[in-house]
N, C-alpha and C. Protein backbone atom coordinates (compact mmCIF):
# COMPACT_ATOMS: atom_id res chain seq x y z
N UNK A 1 10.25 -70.24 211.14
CA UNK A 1 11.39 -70.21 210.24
C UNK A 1 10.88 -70.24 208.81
N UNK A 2 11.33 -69.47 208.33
CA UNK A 2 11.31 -69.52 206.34
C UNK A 2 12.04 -70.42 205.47
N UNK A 3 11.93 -71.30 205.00
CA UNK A 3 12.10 -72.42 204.22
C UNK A 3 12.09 -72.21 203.31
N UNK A 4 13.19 -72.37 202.40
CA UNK A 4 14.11 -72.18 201.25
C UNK A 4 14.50 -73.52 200.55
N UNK A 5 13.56 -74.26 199.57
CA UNK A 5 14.01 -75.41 198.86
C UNK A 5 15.56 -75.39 198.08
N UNK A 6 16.89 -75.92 197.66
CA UNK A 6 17.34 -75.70 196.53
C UNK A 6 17.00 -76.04 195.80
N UNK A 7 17.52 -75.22 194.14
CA UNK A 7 16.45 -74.84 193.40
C UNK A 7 17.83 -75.52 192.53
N UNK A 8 18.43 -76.03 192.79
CA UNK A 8 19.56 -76.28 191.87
C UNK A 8 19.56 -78.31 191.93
N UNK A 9 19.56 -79.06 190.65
CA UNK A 9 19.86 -80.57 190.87
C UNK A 9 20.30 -80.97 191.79
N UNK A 10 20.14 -81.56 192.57
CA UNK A 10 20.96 -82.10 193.33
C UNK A 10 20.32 -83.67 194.21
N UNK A 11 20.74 -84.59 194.24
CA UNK A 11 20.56 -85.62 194.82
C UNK A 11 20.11 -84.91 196.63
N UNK A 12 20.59 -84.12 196.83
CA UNK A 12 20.58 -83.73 198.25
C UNK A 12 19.43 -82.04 198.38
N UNK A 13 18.45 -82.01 199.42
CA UNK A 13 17.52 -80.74 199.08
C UNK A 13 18.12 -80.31 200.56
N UNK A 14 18.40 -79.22 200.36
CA UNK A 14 19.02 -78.56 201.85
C UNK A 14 18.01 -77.73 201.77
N UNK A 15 17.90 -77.48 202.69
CA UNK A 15 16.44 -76.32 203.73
C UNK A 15 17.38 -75.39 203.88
N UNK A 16 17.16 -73.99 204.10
CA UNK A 16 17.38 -72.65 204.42
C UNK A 16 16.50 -72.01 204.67
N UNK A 17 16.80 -71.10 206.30
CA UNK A 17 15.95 -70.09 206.46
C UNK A 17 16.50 -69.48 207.75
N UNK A 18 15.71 -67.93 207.95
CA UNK A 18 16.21 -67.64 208.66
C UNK A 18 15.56 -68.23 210.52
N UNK A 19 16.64 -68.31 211.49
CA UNK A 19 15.78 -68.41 212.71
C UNK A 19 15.90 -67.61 213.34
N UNK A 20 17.00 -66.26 213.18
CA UNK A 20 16.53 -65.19 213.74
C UNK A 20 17.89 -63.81 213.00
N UNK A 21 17.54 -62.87 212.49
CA UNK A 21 17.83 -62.19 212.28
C UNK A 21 17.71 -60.27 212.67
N UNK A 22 19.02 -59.99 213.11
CA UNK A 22 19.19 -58.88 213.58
C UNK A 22 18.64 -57.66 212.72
N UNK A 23 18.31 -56.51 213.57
CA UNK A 23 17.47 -55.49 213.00
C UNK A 23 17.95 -54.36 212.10
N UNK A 24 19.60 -54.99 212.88
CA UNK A 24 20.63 -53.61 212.89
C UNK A 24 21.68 -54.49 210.70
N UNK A 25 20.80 -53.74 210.22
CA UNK A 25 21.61 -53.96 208.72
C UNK A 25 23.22 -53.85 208.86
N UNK A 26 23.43 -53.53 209.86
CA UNK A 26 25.09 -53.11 209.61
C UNK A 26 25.80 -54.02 210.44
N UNK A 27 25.21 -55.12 210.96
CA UNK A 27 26.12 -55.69 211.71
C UNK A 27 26.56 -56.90 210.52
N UNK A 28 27.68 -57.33 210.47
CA UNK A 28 28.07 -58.42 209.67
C UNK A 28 26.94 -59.95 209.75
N UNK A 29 26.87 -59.90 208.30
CA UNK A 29 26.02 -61.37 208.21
C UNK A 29 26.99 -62.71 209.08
N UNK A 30 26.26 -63.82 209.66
CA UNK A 30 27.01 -64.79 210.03
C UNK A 30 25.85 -65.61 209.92
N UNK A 31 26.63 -66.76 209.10
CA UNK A 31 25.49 -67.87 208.89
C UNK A 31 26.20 -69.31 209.82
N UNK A 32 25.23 -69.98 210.38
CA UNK A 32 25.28 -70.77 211.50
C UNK A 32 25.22 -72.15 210.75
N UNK A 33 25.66 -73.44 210.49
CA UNK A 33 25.11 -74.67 210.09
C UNK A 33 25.18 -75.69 210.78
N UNK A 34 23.94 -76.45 211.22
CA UNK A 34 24.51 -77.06 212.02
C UNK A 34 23.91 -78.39 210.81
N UNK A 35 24.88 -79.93 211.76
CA UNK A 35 24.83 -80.55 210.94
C UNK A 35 24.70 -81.81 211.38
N UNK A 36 24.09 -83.11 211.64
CA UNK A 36 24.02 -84.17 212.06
C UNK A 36 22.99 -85.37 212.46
N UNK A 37 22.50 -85.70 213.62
CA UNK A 37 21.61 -86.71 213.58
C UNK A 37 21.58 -87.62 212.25
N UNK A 38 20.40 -88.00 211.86
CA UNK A 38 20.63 -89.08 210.55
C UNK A 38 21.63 -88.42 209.44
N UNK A 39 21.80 -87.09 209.16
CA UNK A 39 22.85 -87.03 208.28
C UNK A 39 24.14 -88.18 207.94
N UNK A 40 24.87 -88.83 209.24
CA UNK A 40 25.54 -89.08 209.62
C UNK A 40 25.47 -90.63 209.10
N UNK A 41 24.50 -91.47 209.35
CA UNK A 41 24.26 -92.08 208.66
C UNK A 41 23.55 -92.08 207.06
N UNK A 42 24.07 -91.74 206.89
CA UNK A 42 22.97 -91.57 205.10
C UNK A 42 24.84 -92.02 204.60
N UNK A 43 24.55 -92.82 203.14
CA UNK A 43 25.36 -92.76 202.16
C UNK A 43 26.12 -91.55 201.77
N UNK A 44 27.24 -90.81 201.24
CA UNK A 44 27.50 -89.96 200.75
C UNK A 44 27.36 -88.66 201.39
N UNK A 45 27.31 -88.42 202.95
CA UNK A 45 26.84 -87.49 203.64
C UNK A 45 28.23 -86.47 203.34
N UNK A 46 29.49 -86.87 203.46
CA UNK A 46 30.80 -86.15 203.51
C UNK A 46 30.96 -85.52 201.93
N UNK A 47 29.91 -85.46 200.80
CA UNK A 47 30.31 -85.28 199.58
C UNK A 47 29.19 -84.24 199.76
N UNK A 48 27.79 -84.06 199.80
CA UNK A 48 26.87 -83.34 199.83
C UNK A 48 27.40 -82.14 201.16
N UNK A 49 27.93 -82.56 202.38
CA UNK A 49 28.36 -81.28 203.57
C UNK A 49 29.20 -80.83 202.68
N UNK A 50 30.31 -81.21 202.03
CA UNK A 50 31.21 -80.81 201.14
C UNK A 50 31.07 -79.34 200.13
N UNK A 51 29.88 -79.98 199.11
CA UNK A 51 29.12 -79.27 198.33
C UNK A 51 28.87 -77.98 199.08
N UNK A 52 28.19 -78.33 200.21
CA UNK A 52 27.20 -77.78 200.88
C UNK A 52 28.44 -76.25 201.35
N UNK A 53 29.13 -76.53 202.35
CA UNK A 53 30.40 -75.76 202.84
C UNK A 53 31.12 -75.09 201.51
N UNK A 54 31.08 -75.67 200.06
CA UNK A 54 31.56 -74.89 199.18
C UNK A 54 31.18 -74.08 198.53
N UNK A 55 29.35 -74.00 198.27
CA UNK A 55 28.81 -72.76 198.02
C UNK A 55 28.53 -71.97 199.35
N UNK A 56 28.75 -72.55 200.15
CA UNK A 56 28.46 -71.02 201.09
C UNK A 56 30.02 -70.69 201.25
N UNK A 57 30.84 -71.08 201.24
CA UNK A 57 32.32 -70.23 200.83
C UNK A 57 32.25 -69.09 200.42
N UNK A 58 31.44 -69.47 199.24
CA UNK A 58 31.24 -68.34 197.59
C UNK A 58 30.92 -67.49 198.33
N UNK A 59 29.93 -67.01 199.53
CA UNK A 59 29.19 -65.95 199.89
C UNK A 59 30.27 -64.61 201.06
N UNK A 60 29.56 -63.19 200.98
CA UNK A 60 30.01 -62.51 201.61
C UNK A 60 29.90 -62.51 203.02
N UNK A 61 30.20 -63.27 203.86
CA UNK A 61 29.72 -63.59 205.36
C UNK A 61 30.63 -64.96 205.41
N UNK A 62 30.75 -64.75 207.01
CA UNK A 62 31.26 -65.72 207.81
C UNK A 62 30.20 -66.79 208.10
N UNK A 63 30.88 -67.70 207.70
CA UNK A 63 30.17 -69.39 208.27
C UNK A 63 30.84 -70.09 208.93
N UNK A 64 29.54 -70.43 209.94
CA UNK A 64 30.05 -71.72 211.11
C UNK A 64 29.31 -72.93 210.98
N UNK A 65 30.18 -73.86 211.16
CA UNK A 65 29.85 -74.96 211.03
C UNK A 65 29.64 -76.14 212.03
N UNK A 66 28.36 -76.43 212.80
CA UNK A 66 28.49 -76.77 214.20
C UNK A 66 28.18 -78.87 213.62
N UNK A 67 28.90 -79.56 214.21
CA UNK A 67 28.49 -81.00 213.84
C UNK A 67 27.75 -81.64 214.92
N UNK A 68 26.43 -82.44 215.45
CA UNK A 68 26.19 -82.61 216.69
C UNK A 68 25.26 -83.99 216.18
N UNK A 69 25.38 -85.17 217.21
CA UNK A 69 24.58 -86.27 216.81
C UNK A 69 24.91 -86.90 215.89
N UNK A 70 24.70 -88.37 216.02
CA UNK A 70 25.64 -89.47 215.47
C UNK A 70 26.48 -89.92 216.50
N UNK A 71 26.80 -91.32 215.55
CA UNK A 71 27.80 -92.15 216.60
C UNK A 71 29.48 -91.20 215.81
N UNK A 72 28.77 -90.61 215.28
CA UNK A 72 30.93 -89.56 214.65
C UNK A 72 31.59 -88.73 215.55
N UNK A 73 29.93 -87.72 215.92
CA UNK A 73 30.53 -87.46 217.24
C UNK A 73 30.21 -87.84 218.48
């Protein structure tokens, strides 16, 4: 996987990269997030996923958002 620091302030460094991408340019982008284990416990986790879900809004592609691990779910 390719690892993508943000490059923008933030109290929170989210990783990006791809883990597998199709060959075919024309099929619609879909970005996958999954989200949990210690996340869940950390301080302020629901303000940073927040953040997080609102710049990828901004983008041309569909996002999913998978939550897994923790006592939340």
């Amino acid at each position: 996987m390719n690892i993508i620091t943000s490059q923008k302030e933030s109290p929170w460094d989210w990783q990006r990269g791809w883990l597998r991408q199709s060959r075919d340019r024309s099929k619609q982008l879909r970005v996958i997030v999954r989200i949990g284990g210690s996340l869940f416990s950390t301080s302020g986790w629901q303000h940073a996923v927040q953040s997080l879900i609102t710049q990828e809004s901004l983008s041309n592609h569909s996002v999913v958002i998978l939550a897994g691990g923790g006592a939340l779910v």
